[in-house]
N, C-alpha and C. Protein backbone atom coordinates (compact mmCIF):
# COMPACT_ATOMS: atom_id res chain seq x y z
N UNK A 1 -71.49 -17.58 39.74
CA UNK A 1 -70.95 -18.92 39.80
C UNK A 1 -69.43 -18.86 39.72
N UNK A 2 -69.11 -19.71 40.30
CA UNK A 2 -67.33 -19.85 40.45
C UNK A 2 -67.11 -21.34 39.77
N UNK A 3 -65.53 -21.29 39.37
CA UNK A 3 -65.27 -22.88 38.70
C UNK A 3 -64.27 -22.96 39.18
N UNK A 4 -63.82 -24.57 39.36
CA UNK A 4 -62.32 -24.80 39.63
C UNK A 4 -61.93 -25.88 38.80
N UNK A 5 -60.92 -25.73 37.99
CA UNK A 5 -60.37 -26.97 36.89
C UNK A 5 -59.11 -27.50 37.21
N UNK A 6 -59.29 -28.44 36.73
CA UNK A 6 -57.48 -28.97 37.14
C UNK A 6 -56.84 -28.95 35.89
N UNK A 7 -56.02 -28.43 35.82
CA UNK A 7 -54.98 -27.76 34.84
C UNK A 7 -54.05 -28.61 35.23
N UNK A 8 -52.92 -29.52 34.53
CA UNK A 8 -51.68 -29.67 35.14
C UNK A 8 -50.76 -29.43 34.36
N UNK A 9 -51.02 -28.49 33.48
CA UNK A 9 -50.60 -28.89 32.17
C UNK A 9 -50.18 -27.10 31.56
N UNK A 10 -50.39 -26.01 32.39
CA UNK A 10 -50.23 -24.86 32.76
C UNK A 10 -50.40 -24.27 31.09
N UNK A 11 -51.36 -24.32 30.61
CA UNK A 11 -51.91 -24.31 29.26
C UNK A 11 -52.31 -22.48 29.25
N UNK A 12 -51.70 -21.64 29.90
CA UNK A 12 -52.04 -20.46 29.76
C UNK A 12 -51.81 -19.83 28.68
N UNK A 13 -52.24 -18.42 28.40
CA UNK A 13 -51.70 -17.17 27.58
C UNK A 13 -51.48 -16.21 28.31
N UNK A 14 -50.47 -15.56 28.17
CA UNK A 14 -50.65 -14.09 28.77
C UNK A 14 -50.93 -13.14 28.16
N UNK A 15 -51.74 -12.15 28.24
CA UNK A 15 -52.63 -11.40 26.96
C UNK A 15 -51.54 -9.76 27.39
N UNK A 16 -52.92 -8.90 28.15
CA UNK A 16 -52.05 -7.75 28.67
C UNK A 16 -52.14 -7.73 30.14
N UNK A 17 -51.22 -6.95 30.69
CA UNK A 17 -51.57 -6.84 32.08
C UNK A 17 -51.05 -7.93 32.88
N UNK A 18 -52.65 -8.17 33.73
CA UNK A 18 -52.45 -9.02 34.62
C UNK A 18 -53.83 -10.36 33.79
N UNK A 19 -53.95 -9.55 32.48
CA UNK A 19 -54.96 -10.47 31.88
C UNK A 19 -54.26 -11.92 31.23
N UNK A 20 -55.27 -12.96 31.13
CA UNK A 20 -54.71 -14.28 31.12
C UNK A 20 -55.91 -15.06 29.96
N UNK A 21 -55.07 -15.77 29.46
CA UNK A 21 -56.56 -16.67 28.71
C UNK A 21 -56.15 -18.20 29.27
N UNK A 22 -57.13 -18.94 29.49
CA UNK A 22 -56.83 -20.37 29.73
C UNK A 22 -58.15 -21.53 28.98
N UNK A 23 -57.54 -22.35 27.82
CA UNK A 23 -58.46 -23.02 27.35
C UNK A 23 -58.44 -24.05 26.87
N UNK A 24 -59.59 -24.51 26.09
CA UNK A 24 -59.83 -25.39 25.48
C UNK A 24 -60.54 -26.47 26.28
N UNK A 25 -61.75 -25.90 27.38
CA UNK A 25 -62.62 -26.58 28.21
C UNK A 25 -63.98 -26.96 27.62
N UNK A 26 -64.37 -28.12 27.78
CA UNK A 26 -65.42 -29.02 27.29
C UNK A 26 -66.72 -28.36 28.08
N UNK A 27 -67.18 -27.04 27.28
CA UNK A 27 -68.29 -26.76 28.41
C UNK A 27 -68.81 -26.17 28.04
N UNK A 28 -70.52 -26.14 28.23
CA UNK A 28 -71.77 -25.45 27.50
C UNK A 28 -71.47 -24.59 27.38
N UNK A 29 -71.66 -23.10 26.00
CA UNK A 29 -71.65 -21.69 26.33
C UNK A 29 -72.49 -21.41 27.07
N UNK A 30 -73.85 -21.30 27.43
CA UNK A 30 -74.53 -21.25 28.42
C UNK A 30 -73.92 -20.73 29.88
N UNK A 31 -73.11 -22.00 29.70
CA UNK A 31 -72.85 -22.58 31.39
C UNK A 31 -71.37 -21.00 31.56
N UNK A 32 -70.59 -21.42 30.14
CA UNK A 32 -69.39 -20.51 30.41
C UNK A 32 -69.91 -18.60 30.50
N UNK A 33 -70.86 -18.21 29.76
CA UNK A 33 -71.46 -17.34 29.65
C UNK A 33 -72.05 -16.81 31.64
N UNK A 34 -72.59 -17.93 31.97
CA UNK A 34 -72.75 -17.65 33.63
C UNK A 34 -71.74 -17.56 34.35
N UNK A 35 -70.71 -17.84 34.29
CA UNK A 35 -69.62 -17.65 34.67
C UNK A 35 -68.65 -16.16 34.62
N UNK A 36 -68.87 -15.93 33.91
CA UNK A 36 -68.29 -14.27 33.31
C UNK A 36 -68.65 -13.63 34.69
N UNK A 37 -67.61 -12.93 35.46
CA UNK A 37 -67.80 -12.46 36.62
C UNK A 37 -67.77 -13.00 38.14
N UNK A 38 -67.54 -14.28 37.37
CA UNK A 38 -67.02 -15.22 38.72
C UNK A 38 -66.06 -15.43 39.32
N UNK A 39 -65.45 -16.43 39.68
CA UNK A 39 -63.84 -16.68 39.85
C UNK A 39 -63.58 -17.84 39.06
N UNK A 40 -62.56 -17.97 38.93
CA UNK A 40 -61.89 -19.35 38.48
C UNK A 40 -60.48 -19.80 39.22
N UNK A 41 -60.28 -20.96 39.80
CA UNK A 41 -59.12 -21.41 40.64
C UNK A 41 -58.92 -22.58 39.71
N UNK A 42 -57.41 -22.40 39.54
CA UNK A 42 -57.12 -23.73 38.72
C UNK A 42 -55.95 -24.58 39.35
N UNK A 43 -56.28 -25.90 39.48
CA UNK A 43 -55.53 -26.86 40.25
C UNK A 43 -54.51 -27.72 39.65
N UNK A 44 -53.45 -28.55 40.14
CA UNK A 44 -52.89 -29.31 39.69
C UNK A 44 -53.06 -30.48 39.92
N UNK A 45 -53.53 -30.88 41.29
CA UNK A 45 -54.71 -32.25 41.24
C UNK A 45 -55.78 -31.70 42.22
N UNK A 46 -56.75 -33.11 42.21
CA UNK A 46 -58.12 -32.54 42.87
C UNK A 46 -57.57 -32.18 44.00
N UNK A 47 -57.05 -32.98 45.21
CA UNK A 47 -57.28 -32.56 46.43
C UNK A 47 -56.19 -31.29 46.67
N UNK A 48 -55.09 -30.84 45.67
CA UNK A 48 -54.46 -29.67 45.86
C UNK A 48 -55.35 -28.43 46.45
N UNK A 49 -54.81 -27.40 47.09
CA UNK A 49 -55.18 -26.10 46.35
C UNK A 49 -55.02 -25.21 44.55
N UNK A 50 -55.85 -24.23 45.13
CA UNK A 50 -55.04 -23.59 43.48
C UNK A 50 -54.14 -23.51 43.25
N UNK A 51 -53.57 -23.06 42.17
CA UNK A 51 -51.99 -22.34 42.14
C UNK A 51 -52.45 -21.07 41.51
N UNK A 52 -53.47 -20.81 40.81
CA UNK A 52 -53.66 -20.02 39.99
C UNK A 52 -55.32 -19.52 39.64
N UNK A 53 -55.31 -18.35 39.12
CA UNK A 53 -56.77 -18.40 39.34
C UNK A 53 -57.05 -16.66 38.99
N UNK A 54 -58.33 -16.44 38.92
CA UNK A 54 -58.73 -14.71 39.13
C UNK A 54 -60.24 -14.76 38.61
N UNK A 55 -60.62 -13.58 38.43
CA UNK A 55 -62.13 -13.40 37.91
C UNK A 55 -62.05 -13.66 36.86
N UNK A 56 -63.19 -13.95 36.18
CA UNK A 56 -63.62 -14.62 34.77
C UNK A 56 -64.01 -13.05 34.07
N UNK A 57 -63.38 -12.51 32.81
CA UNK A 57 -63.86 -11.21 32.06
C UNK A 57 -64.12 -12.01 31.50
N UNK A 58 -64.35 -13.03 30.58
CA UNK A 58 -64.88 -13.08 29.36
C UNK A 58 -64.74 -14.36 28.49
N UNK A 59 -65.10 -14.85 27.55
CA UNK A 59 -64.41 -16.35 26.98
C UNK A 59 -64.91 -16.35 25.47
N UNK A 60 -64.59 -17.24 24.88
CA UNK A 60 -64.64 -17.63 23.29
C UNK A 60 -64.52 -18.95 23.29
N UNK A 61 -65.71 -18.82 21.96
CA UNK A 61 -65.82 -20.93 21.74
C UNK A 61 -64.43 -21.23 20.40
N UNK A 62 -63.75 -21.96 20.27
CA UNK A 62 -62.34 -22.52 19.89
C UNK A 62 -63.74 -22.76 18.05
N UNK A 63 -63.36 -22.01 17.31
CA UNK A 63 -63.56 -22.37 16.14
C UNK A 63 -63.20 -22.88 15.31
N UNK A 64 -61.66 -23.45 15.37
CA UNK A 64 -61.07 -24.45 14.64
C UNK A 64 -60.10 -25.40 15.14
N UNK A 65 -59.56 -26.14 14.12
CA UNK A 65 -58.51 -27.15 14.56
C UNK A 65 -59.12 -28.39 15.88
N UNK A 66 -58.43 -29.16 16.61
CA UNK A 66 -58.98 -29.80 17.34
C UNK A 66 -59.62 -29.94 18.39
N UNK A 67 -59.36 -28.64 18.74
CA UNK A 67 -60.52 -27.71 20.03
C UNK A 67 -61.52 -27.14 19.64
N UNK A 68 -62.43 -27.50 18.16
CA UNK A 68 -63.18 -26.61 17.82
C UNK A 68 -64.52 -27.36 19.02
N UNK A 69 -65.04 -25.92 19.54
CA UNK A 69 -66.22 -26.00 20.18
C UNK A 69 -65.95 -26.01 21.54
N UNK A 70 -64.58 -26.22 22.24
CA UNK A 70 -64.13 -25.73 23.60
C UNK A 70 -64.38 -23.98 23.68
N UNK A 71 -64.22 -23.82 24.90
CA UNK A 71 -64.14 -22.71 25.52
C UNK A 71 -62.78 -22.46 26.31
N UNK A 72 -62.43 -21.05 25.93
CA UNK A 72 -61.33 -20.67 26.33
C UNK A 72 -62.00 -18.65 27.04
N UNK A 73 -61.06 -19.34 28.43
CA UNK A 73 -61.94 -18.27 29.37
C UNK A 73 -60.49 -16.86 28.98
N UNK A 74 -60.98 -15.73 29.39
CA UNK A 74 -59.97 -14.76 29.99
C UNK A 74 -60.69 -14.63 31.14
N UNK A 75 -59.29 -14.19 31.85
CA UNK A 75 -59.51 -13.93 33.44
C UNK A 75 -58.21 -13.12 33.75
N UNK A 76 -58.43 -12.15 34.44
CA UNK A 76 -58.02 -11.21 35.29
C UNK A 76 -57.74 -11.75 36.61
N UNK A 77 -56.13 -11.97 36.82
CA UNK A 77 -55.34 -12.02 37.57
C UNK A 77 -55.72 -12.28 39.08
N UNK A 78 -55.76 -12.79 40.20
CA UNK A 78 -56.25 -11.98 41.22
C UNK A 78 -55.42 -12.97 42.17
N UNK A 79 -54.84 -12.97 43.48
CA UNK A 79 -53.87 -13.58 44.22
C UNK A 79 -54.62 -13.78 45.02
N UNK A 80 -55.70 -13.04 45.67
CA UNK A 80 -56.81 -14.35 46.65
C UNK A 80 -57.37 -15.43 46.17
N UNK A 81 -57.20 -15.78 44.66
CA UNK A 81 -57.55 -17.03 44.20
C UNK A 81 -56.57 -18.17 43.97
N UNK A 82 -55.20 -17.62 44.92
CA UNK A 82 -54.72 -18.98 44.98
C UNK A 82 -54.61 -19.90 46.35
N UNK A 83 -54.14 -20.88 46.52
CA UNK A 83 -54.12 -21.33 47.67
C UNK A 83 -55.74 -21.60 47.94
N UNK A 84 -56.86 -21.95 47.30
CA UNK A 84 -58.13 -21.85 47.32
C UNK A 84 -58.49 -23.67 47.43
N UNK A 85 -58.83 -24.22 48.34
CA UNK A 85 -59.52 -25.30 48.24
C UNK A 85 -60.90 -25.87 48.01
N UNK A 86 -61.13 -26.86 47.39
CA UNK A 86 -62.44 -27.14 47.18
C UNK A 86 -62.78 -28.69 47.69
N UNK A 87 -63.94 -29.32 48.00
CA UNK A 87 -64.20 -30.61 48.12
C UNK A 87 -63.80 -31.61 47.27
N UNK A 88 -63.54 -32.93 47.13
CA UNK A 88 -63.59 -34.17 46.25
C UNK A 88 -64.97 -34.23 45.19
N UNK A 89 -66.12 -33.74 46.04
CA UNK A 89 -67.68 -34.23 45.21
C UNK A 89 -67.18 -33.03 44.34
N UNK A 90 -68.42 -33.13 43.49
CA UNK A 90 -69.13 -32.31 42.26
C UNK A 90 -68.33 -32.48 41.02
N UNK A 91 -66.93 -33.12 41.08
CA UNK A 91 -66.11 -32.85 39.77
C UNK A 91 -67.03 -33.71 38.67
N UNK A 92 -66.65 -33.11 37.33
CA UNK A 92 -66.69 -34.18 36.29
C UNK A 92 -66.33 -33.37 34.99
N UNK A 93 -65.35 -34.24 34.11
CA UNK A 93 -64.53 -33.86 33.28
C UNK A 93 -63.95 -32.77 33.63
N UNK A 94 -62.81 -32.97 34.94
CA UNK A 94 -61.94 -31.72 34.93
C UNK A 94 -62.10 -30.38 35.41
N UNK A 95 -63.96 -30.56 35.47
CA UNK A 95 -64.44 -29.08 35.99
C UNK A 95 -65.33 -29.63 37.38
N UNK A 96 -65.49 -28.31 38.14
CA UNK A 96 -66.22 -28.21 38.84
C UNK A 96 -66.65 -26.82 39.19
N UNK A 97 -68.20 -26.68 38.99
CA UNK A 97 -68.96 -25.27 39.34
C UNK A 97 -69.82 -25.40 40.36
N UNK A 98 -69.48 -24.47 40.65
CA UNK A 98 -70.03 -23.62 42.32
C UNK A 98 -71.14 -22.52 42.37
N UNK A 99 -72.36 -22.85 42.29
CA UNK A 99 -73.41 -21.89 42.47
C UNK A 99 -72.74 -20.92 43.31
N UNK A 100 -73.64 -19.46 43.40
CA UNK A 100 -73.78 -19.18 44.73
C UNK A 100 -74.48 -19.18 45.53
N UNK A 101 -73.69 -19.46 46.69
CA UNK A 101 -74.83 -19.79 48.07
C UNK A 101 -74.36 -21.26 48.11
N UNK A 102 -73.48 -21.84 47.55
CA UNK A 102 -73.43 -23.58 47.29
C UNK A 102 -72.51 -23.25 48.67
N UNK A 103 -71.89 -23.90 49.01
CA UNK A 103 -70.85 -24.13 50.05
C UNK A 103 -69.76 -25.48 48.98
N UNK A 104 -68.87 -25.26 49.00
CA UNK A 104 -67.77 -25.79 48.23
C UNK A 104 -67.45 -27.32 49.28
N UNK A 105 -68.04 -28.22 48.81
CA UNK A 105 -67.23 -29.84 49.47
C UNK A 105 -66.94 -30.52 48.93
């Protein structure tokens, strides 16, 4: 599964590398757990492209303060995930996930 969020708000970390954390997303572990190995493209409004984006290594649920129970992804860098467009449908709260095999509209 792939996700695309709209970020406008460029809420990153830079960890090591080309590694990145981006968080504090309202979203099942379940759901973020399927994700691990996906992509992630993050937008500045819906109908933009990305600006930013890479594969999903890994995430953590926010255990305190006012994000407790968000998810905050790491992701590994990757430059074919920018400039990435997606459709208007499927959003809600900020996210949108992409089976695979879905076709993105």
């Amino acid at each position: 599964m792939n996700i695309h969020i709209l970020e406008p708000l460029n809420h990153f970390v830079k960890l090591q590398g080309d590694e990145w954390e981006s968080g504090w997303w309202s979203l099942e572990e379940d759901k973020a757990k399927g994700l691990v190995g996906g992509e992630i493209y993050f937008h500045k409004k819906l109908q933009e492209p990305s600006f930013f984006g890479g594969v999903i290594t890994g995430y953590r649920v926010e255990q305190d303060g006012q994000h407790r129970g968000d998810v905050v992804f790491t992701l590994q860098y990757q430059s074919e995930c920018r400039n990435v467009r997606t459709g208007k449908y499927g959003w809600s709260k900020k996210i949108k996930i992409i089976s695979e095999g879905e076709i993105s509209s």
